[in-house]
Protein backbone atom coordinates (compact mmCIF):
# COMPACT_ATOMS: atom_id res chain seq x y z
CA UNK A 1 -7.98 -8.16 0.11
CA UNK A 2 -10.23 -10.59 -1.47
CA UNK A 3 -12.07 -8.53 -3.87
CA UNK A 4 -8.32 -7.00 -4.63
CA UNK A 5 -6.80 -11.28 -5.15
CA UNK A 6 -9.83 -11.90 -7.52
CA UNK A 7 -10.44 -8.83 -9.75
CA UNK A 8 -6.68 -7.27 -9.86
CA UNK A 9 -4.57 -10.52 -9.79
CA UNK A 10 -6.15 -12.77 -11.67
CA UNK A 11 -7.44 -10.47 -14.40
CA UNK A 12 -3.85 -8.73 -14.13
CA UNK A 13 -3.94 -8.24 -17.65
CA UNK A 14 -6.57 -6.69 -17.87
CA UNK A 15 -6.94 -4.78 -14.98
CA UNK A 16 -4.06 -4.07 -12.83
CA UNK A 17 -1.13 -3.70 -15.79
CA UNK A 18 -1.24 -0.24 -18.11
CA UNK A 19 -1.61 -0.73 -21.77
CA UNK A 20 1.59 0.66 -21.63
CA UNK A 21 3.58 -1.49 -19.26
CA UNK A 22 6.47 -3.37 -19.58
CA UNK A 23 6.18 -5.56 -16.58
CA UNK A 24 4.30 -9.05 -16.70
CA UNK A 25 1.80 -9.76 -14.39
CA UNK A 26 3.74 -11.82 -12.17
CA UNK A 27 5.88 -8.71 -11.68
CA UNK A 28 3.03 -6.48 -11.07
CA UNK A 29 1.55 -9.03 -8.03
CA UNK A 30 4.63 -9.06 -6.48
CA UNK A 31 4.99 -5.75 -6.78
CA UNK A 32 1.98 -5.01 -5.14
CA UNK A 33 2.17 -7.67 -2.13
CA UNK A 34 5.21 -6.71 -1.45
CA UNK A 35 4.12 -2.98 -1.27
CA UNK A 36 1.47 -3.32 0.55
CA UNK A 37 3.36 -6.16 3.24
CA UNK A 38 6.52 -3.27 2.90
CA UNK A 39 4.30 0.30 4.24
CA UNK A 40 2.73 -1.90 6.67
CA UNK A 41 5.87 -2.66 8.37
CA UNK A 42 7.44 1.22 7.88
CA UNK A 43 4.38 2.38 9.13
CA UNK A 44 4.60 -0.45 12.23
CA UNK A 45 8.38 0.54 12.80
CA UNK A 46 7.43 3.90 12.95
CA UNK A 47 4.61 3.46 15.57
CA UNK A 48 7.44 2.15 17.92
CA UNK A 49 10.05 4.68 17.13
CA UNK A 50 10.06 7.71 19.18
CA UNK A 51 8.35 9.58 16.11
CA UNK A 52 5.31 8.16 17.17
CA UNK A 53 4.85 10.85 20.55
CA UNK A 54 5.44 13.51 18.32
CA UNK A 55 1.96 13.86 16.24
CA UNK A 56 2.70 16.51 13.98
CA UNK A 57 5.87 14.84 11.96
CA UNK A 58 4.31 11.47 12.60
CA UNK A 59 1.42 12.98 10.18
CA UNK A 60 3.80 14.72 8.19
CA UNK A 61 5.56 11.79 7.35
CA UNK A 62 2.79 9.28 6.84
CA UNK A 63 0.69 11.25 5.16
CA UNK A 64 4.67 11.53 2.73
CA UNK A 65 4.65 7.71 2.68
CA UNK A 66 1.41 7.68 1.19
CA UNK A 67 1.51 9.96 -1.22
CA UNK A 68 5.10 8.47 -2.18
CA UNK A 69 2.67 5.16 -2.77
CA UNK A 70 0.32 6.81 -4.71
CA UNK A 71 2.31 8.57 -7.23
CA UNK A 72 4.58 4.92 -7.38
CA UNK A 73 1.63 2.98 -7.92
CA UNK A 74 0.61 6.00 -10.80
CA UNK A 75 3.47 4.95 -12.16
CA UNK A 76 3.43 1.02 -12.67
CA UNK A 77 -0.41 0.03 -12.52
CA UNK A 78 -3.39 1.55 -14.61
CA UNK A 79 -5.20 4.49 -12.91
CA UNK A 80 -8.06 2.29 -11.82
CA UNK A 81 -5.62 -0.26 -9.81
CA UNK A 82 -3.52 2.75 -8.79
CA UNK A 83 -6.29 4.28 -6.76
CA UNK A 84 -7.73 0.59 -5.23
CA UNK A 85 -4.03 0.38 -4.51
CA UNK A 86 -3.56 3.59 -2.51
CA UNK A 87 -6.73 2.53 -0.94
CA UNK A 88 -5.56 -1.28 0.22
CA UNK A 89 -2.72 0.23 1.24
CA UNK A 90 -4.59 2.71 4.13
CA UNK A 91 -6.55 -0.16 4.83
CA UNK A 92 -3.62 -2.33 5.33
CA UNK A 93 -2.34 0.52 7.91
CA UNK A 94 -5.50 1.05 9.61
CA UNK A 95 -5.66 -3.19 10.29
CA UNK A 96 -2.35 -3.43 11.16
CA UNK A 97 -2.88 -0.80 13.83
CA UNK A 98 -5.82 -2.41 15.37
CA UNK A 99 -4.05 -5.35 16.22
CA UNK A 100 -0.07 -4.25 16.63
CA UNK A 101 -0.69 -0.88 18.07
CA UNK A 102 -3.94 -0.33 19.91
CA UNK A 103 -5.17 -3.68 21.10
CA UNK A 104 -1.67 -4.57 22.72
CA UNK A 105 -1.69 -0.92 24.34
């Protein structure tokens, strides 16, 4: 999250916007806190929703929710932030398992 603070949100010109984009950088770090802050607490809800016992769908629709981020993160940051992104963002879930879902088990 560190490396993510100091290389994609304070260069956010130059690093986390497209040439292309229309939104300011203030829009874009927002955008990507709140992402990342909004999948961890889907994926947290849907660890204590009944879901969760059956592994298949719970797959199914994680591995949705992820490629959902991906292709939204395609769409508003360059290609290089897109994929450190994607990549925060199954970190993120992986953390926030440790300590909401395994340890208190």
């Amino acid at each position: 999250m560190g490396l993510l603070a100091i290389i994609y949100y304070w260069g956010a010109e130059s690093y986390l916007l497209a040439p292309q984009s229309e939104l300011t950088p203030i829009q874009a770090i927002a955008i990507s806190i709140f992402s990342l802050l909004t999948a961890w607490l889907i994926y947290d809800l849907l660890c204590k929703s009944p879901l969760f016992k059956q592994e298949t769908l719970f797959s199914v629709v994680l591995f949705s929710l992820v490629v959902f981020a991906a292709w939204g993160y395609a769409q508003l940051f360059s290609g290089r932030a897109a994929y450190i992104h994607v990549g925060a963002l199954i970190g993120t879930l992986m953390v926030g398992n440790v300590f909401r879902v395994i340890i208190p088990s």
